[in-house]
Protein backbone atom coordinates (compact mmCIF):
# COMPACT_ATOMS: atom_id res chain seq x y z
CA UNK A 1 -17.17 -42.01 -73.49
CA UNK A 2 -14.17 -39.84 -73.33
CA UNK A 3 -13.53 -40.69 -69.24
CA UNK A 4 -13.91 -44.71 -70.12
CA UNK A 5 -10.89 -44.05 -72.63
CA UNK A 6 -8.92 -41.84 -70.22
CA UNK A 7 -9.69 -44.80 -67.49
CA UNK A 8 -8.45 -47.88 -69.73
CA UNK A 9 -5.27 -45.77 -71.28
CA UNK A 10 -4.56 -45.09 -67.27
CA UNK A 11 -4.44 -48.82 -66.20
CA UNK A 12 -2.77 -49.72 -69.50
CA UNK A 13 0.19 -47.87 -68.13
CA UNK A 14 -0.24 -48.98 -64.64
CA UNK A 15 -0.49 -52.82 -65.90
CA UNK A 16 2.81 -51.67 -68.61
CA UNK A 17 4.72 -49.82 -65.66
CA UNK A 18 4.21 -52.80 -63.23
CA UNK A 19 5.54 -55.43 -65.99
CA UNK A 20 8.09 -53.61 -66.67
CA UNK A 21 9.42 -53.42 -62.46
CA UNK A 22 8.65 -57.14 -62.12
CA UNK A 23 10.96 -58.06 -65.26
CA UNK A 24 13.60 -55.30 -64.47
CA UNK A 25 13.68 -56.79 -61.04
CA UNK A 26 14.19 -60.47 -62.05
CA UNK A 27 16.47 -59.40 -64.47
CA UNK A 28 18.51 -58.12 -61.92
CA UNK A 29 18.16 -60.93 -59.75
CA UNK A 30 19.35 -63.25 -62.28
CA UNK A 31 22.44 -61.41 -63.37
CA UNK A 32 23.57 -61.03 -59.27
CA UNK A 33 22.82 -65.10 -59.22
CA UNK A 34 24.80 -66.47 -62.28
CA UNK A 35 27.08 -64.15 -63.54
CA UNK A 36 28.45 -62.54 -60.00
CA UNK A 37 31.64 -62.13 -61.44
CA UNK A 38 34.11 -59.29 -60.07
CA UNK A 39 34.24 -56.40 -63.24
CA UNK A 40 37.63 -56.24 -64.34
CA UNK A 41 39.26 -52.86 -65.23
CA UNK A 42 40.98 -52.70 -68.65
CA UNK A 43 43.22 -49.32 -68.77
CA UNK A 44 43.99 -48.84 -72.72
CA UNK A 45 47.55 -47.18 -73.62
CA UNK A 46 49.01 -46.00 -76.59
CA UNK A 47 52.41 -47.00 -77.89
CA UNK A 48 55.44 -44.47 -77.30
């Protein structure tokens, strides 16, 4: 009984760590798609 457990926690984080690299990858394919934007840098000074 204890090897059936071991098996289904095993593909329960195959099946979680393959979800999570589909998602991750259309979330990056969506963010290179519509917001492509160049970054802007923003220097912060102080006053004299």
């Amino acid at each position: 009984m204890y090897d059936v457990r071991q098996l289904a926690t095993a593909m329960l984080t195959i099946a979680f760590t393959a979800l999570l690299l589909i998602t991750g990858e259309w979330f990056v394919e969506y963010r290179l798609q519509h917001e492509a934007t160049t970054p802007t840098v923003v220097v912060a000074t102080l006053p004299p």
